[in-house]
PDB file of N, CA and C in Angstrom:
ATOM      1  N   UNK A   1     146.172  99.305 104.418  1.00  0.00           N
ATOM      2  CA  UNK A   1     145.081  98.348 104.420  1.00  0.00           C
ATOM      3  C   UNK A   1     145.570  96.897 104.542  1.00  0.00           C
ATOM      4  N   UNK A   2     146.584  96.426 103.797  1.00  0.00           N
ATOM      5  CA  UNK A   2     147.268  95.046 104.346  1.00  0.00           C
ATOM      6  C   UNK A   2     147.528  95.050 105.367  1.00  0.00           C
ATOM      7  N   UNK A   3     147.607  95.780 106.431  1.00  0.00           N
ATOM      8  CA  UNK A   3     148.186  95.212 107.898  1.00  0.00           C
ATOM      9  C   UNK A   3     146.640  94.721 108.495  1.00  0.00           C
ATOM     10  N   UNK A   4     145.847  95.707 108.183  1.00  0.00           N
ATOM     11  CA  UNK A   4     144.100  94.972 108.558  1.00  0.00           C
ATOM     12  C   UNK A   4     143.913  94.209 108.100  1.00  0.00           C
ATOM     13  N   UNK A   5     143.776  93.544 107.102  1.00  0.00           N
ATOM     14  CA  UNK A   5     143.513  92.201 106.373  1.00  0.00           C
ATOM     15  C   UNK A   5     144.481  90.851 107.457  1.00  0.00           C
ATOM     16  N   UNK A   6     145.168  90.665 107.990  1.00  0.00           N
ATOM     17  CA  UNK A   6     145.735  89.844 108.396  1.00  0.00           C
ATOM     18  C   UNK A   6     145.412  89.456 109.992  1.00  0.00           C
ATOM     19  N   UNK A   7     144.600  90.684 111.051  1.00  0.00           N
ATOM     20  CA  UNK A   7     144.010  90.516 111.642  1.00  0.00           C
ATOM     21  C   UNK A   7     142.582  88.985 111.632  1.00  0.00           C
ATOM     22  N   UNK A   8     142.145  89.247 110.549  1.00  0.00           N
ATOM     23  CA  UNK A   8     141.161  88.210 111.053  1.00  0.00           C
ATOM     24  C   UNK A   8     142.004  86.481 110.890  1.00  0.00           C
ATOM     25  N   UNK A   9     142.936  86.760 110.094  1.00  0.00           N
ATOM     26  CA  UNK A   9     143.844  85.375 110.034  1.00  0.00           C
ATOM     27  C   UNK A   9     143.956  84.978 111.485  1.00  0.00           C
ATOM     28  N   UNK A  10     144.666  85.987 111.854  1.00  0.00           N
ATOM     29  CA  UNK A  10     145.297  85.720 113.580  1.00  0.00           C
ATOM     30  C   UNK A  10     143.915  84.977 114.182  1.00  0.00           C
ATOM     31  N   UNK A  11     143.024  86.240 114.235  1.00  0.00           N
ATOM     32  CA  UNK A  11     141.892  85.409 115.115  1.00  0.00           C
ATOM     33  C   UNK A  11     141.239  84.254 114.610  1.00  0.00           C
ATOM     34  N   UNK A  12     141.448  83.547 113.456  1.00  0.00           N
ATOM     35  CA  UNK A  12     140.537  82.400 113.716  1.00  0.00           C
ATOM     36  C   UNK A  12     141.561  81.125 113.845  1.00  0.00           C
ATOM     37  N   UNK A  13     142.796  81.644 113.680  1.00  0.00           N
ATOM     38  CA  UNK A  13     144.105  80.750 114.307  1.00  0.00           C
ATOM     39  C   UNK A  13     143.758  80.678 115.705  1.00  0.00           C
ATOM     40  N   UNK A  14     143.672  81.861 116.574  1.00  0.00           N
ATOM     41  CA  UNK A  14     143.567  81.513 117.610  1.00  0.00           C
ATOM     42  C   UNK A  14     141.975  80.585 118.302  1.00  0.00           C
ATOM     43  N   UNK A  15     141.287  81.141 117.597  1.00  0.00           N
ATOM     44  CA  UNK A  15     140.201  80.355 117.932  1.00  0.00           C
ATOM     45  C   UNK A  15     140.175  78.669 117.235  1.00  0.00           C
ATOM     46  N   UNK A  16     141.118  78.028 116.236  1.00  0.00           N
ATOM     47  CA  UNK A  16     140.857  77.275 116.123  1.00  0.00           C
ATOM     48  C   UNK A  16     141.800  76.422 116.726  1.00  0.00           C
ATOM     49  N   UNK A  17     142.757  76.751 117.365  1.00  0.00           N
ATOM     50  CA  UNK A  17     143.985  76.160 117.921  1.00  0.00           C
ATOM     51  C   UNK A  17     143.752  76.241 119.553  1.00  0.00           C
ATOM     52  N   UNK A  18     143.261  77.318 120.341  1.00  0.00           N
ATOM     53  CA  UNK A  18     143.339  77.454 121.766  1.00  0.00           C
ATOM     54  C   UNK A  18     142.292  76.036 122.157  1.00  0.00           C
ATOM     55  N   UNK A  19     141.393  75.910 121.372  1.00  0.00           N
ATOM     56  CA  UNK A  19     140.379  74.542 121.849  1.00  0.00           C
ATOM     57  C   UNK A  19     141.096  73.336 121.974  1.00  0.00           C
ATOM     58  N   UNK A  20     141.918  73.178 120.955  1.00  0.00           N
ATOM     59  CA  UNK A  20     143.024  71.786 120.760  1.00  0.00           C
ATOM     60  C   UNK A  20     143.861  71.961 122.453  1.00  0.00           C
ATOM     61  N   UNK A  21     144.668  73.043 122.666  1.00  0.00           N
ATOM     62  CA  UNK A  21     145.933  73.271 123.368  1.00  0.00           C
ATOM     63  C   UNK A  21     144.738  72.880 124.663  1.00  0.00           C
ATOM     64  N   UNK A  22     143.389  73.063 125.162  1.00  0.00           N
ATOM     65  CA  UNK A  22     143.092  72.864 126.558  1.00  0.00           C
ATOM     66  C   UNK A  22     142.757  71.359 126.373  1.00  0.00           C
ATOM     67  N   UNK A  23     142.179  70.497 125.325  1.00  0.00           N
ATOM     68  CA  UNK A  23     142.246  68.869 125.478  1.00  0.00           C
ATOM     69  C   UNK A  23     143.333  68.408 125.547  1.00  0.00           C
ATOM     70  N   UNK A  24     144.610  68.751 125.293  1.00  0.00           N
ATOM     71  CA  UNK A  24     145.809  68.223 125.698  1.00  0.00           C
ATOM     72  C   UNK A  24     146.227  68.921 126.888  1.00  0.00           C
ATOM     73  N   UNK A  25     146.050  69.550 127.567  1.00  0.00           N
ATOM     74  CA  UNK A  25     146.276  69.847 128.722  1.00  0.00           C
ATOM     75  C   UNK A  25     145.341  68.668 129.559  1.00  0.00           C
ATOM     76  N   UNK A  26     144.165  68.447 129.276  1.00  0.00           N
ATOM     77  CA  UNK A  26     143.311  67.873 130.120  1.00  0.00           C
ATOM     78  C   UNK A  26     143.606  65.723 129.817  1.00  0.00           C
ATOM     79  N   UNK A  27     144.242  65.552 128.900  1.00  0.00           N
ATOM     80  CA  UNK A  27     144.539  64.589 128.555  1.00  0.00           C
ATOM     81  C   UNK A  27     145.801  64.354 129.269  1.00  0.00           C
ATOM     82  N   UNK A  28     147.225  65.346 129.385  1.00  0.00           N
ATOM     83  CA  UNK A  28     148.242  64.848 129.858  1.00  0.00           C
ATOM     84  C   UNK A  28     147.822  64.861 131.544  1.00  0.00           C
ATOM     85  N   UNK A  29     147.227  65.595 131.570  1.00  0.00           N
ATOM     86  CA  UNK A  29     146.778  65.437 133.417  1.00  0.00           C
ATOM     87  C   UNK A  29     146.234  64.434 133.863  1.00  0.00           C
ATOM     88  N   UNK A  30     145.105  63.700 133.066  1.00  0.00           N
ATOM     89  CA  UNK A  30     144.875  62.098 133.039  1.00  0.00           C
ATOM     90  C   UNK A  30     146.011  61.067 133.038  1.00  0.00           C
ATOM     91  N   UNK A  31     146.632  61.516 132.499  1.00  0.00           N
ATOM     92  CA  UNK A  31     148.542  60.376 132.042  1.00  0.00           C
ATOM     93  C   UNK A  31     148.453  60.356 133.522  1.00  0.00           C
ATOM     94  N   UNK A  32     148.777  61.865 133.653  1.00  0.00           N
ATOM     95  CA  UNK A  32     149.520  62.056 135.310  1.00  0.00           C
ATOM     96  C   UNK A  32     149.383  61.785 136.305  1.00  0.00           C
ATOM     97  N   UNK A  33     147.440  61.740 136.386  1.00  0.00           N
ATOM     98  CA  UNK A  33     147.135  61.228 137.550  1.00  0.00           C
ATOM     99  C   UNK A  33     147.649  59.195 138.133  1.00  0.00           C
ATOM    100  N   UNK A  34     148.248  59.280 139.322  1.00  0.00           N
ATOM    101  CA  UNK A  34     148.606  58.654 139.511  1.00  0.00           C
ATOM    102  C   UNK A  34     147.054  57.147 139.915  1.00  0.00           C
ATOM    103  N   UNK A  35     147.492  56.034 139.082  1.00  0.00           N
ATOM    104  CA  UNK A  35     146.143  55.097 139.591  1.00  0.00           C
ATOM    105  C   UNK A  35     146.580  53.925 140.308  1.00  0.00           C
ATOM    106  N   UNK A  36     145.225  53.220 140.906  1.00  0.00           N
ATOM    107  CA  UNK A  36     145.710  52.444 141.626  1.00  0.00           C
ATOM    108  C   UNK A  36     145.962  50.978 141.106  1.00  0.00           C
ATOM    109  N   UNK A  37     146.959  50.219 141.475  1.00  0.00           N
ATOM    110  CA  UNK A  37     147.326  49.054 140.915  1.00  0.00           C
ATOM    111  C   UNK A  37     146.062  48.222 140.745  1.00  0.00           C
ATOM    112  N   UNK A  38     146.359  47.693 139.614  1.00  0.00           N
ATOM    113  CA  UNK A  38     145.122  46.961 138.754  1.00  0.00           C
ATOM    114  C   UNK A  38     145.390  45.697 139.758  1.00  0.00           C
ATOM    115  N   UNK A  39     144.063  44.758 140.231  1.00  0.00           N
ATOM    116  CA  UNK A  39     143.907  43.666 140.334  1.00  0.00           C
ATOM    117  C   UNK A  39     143.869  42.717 139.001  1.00  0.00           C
ATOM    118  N   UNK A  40     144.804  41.345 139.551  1.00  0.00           N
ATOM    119  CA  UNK A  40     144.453  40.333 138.307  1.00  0.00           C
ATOM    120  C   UNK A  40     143.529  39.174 138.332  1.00  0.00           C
ATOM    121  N   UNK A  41     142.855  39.541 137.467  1.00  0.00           N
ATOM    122  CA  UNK A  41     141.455  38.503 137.217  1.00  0.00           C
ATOM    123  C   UNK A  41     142.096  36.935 137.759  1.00  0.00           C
ATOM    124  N   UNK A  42     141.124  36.144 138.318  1.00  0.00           N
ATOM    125  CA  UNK A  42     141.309  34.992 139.163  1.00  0.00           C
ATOM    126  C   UNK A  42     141.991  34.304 138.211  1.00  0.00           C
ATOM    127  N   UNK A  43     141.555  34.555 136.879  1.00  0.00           N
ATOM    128  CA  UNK A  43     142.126  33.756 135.594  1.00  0.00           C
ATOM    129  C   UNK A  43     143.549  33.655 135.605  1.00  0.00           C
ATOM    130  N   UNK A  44     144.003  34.787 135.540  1.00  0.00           N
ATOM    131  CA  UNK A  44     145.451  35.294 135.197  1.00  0.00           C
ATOM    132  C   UNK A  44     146.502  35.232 136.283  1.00  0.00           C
ATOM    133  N   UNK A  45     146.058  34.468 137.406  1.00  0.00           N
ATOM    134  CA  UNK A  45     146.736  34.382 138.500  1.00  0.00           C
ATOM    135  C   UNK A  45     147.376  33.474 138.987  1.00  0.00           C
ATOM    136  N   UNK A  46     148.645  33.472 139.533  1.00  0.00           N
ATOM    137  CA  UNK A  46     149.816  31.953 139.754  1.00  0.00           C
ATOM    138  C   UNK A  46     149.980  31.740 141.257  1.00  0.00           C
ATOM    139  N   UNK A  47     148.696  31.409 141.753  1.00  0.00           N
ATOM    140  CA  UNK A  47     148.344  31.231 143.462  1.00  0.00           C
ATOM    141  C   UNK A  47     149.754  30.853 143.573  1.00  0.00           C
ATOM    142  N   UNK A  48     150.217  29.843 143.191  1.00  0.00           N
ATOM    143  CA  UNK A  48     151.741  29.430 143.759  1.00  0.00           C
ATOM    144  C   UNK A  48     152.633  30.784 144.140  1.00  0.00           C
ATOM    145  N   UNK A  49     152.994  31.463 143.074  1.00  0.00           N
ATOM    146  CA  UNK A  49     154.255  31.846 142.635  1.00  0.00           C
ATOM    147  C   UNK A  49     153.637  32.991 143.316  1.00  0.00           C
ATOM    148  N   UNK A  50     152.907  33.578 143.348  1.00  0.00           N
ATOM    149  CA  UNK A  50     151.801  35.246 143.789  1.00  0.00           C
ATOM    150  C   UNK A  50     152.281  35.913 142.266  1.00  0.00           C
ATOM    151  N   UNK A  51     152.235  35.974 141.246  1.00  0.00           N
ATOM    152  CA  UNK A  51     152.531  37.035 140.011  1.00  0.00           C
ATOM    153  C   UNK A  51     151.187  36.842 139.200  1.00  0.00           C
ATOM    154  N   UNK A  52     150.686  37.498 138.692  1.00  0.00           N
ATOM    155  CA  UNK A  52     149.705  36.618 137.483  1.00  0.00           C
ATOM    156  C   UNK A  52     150.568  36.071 136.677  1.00  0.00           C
ATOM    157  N   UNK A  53     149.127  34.662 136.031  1.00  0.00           N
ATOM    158  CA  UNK A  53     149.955  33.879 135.375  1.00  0.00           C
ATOM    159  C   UNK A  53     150.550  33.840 134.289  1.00  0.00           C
ATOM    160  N   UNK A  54     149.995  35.205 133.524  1.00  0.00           N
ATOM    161  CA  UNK A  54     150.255  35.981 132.390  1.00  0.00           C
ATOM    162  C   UNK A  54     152.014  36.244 132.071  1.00  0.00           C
ATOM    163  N   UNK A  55     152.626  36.820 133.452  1.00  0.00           N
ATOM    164  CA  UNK A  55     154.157  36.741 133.374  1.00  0.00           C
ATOM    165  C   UNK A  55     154.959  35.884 134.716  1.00  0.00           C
ATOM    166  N   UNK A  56     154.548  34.466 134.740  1.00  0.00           N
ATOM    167  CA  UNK A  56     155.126  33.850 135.662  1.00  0.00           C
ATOM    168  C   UNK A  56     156.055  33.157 134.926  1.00  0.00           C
ATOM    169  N   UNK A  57     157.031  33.381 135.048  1.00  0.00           N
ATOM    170  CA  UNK A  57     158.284  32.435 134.334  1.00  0.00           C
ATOM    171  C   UNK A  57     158.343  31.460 134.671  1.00  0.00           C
ATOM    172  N   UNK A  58     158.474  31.340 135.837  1.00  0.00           N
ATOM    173  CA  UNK A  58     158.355  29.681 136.550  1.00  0.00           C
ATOM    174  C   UNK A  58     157.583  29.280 135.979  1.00  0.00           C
ATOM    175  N   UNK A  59     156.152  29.232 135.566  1.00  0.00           N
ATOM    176  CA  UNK A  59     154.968  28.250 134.923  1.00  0.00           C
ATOM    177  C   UNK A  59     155.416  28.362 133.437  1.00  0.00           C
ATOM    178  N   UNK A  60     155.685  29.179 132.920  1.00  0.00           N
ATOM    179  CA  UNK A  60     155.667  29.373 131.721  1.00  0.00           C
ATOM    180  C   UNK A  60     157.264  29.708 130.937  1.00  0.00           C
ATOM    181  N   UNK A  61     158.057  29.008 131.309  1.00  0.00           N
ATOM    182  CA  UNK A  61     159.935  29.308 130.729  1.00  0.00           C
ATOM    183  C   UNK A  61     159.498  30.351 129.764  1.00  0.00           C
ATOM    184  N   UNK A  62     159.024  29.858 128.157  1.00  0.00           N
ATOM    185  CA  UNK A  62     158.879  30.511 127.006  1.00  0.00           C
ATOM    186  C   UNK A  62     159.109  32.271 127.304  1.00  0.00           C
ATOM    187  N   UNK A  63     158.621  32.449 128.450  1.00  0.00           N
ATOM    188  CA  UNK A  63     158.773  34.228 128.389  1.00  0.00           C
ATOM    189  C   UNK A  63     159.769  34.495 129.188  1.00  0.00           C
ATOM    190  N   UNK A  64     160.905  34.010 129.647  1.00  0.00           N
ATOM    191  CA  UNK A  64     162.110  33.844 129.978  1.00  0.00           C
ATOM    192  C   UNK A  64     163.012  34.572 128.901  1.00  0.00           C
ATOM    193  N   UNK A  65     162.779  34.423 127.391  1.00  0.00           N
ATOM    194  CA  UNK A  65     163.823  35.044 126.558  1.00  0.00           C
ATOM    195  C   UNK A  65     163.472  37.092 126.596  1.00  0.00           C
ATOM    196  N   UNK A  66     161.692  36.700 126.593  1.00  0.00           N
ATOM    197  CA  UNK A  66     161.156  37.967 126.355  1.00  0.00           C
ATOM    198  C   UNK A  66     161.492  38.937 127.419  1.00  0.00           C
ATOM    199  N   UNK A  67     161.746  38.142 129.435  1.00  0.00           N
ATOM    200  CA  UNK A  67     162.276  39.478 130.412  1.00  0.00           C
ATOM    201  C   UNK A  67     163.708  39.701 129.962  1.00  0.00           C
ATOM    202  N   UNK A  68     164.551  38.761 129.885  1.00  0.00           N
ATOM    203  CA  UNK A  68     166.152  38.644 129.248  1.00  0.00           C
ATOM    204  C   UNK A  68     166.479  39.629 128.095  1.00  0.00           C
ATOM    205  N   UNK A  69     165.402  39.543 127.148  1.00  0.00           N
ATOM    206  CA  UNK A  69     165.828  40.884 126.046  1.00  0.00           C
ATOM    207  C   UNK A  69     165.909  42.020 126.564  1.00  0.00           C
ATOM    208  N   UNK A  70     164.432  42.134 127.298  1.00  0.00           N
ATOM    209  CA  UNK A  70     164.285  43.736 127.787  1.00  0.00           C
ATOM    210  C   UNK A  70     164.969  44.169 129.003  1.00  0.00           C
ATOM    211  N   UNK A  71     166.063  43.487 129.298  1.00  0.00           N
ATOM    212  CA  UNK A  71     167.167  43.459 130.287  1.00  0.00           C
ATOM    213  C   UNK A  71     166.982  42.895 131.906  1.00  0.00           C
ATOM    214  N   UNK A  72     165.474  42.785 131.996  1.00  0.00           N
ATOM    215  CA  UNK A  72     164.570  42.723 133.040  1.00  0.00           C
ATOM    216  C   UNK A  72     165.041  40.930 133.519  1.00  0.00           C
ATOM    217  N   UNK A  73     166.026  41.163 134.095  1.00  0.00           N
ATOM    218  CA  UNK A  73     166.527  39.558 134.622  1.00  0.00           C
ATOM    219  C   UNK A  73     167.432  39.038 135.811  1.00  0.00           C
ATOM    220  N   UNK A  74     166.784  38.928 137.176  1.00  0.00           N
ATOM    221  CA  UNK A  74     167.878  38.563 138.176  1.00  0.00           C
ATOM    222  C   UNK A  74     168.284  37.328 138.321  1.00  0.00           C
ATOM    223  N   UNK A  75     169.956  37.098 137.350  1.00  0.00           N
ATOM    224  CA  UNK A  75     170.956  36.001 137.528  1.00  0.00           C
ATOM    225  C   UNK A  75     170.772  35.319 138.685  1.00  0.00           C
ATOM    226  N   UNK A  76     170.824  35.912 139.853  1.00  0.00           N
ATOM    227  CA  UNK A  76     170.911  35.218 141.383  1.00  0.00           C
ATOM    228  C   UNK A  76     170.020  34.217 141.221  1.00  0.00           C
ATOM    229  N   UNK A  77     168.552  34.933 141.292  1.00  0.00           N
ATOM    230  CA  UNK A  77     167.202  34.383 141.409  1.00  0.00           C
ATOM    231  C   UNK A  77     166.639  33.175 140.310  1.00  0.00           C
ATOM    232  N   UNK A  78     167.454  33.956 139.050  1.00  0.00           N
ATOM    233  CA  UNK A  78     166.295  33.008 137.931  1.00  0.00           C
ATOM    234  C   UNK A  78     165.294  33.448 137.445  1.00  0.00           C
ATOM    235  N   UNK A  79     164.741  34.703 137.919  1.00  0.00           N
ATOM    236  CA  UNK A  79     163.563  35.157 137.983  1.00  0.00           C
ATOM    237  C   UNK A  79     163.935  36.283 137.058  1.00  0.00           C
ATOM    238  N   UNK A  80     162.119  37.631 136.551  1.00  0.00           N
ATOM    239  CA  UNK A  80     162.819  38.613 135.918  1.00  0.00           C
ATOM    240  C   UNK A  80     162.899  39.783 137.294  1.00  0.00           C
ATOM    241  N   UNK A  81     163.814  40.370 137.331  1.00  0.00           N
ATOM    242  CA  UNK A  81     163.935  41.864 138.215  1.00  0.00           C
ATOM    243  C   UNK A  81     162.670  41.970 138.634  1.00  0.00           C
ATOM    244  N   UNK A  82     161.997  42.660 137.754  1.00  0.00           N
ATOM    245  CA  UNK A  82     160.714  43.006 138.436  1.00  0.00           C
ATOM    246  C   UNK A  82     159.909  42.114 139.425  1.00  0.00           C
ATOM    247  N   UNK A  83     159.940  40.910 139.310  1.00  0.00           N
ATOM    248  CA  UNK A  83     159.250  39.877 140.025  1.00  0.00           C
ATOM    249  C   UNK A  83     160.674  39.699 141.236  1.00  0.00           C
ATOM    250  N   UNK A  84     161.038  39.877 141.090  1.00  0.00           N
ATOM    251  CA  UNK A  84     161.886  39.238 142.175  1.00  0.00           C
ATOM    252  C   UNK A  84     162.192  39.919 143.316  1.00  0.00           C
ATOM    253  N   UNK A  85     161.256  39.324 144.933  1.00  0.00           N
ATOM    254  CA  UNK A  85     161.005  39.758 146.026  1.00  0.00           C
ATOM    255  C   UNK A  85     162.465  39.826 146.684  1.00  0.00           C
ATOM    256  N   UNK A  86     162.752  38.942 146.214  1.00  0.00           N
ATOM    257  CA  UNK A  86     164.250  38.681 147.321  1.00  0.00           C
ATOM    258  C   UNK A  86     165.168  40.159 147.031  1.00  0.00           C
ATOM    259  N   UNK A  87     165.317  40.585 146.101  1.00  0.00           N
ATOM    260  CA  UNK A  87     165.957  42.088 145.784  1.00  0.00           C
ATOM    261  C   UNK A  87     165.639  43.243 145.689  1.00  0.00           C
ATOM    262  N   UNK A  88     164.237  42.955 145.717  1.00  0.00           N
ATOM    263  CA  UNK A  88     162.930  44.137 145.849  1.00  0.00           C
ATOM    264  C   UNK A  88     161.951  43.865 146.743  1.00  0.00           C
ATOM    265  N   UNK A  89     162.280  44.153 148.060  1.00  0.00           N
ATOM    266  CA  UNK A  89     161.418  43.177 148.894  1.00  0.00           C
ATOM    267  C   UNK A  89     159.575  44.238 148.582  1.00  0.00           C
ATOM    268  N   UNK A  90     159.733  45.234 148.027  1.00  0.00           N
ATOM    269  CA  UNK A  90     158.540  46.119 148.016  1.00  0.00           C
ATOM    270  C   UNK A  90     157.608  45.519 146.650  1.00  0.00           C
ATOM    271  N   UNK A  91     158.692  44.795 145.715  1.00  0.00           N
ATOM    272  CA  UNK A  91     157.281  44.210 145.475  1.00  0.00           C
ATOM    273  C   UNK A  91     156.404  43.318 145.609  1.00  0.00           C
ATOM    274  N   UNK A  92     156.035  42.710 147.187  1.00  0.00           N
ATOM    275  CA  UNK A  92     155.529  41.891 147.413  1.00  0.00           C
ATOM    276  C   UNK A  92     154.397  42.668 147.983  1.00  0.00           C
ATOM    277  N   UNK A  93     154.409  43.607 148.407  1.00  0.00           N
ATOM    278  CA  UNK A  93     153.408  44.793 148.421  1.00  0.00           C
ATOM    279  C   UNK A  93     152.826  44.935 147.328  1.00  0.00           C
ATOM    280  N   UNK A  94     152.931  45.339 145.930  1.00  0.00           N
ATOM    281  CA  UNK A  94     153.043  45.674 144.845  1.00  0.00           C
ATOM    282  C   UNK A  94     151.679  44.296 144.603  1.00  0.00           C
ATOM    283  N   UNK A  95     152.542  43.145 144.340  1.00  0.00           N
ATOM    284  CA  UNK A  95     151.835  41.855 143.673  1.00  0.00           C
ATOM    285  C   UNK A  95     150.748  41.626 144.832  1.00  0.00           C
ATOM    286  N   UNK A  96     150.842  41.421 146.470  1.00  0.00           N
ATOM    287  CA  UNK A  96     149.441  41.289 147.283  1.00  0.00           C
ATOM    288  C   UNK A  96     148.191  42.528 146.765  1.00  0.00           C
ATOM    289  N   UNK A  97     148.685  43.385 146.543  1.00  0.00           N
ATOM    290  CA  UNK A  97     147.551  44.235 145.864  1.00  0.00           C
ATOM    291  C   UNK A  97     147.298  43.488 144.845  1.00  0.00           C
ATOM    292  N   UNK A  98     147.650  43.276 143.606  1.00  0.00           N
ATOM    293  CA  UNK A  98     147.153  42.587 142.488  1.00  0.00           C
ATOM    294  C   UNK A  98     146.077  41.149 143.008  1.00  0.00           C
ATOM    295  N   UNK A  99     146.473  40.647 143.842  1.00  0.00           N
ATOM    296  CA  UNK A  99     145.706  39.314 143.912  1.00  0.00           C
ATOM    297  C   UNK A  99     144.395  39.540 143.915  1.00  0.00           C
ATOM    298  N   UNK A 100     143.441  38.472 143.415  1.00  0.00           N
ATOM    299  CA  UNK A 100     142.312  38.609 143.657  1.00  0.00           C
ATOM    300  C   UNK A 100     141.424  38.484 144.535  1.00  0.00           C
ATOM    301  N   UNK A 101     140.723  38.960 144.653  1.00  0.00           N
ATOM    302  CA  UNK A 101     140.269  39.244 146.471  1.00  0.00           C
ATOM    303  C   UNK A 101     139.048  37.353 146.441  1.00  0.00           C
ATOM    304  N   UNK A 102     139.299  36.842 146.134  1.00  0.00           N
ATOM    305  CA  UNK A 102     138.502  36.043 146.617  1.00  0.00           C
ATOM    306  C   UNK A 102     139.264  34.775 147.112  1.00  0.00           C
ATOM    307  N   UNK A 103     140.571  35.235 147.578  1.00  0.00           N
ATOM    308  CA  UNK A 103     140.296  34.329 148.625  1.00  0.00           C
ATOM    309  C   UNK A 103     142.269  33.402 147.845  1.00  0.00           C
ATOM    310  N   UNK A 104     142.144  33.130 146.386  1.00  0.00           N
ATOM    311  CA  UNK A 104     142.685  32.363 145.185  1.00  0.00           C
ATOM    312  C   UNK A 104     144.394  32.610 145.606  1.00  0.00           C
TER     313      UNK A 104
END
């Protein structure tokens, strides 16, 4: 009779756990799906420089220490890696998507 008694354990394990295991399936597939580069609000934007103005080093030095920590820094340029067209010529692709379409 103990081996029957442990049957209904199993099943409401499984019924209370298989519901969890398909929202994380359906959640990491959201991660996964690949999206399209965010535009930056007219606000946040460094018409000069093309970066928003949010991480333009040139306008703003102060966040100069913050690409430098996170290693994100091309010596040549001055600039951080990521922003910097001259060594990545693809992200100038990258940042013309971001701009704001009116024109700015």
């Amino acid at each position: 009779m103990k081996g029957l008694s442990i049957i209904p354990v199993v099943l409401l394990s499984v019924c209370v756990l298989a519901p969890s295991g398909c929202d994380k399936k359906k959640e990491s597939a959201a991660k996964a799906t690949p999206t399209a580069t965010p535009t930056a609000s007219e606000a946040d934007w460094c018409a000069e420089h093309g970066v928003p103005e949010s991480i333009c080093t040139r306008c703003n030095p102060k966040l100069i220490a913050e690409f430098k920590q996170k290693g994100d820094w091309c010596k040549e340029h001055n600039l951080p890696e990521s922003q910097c067209i001259e060594c990545n010529p693809d992200l100038k692709e990258k940042f013309e998507a971001m701009k704001p379409k009116s024109g700015k």
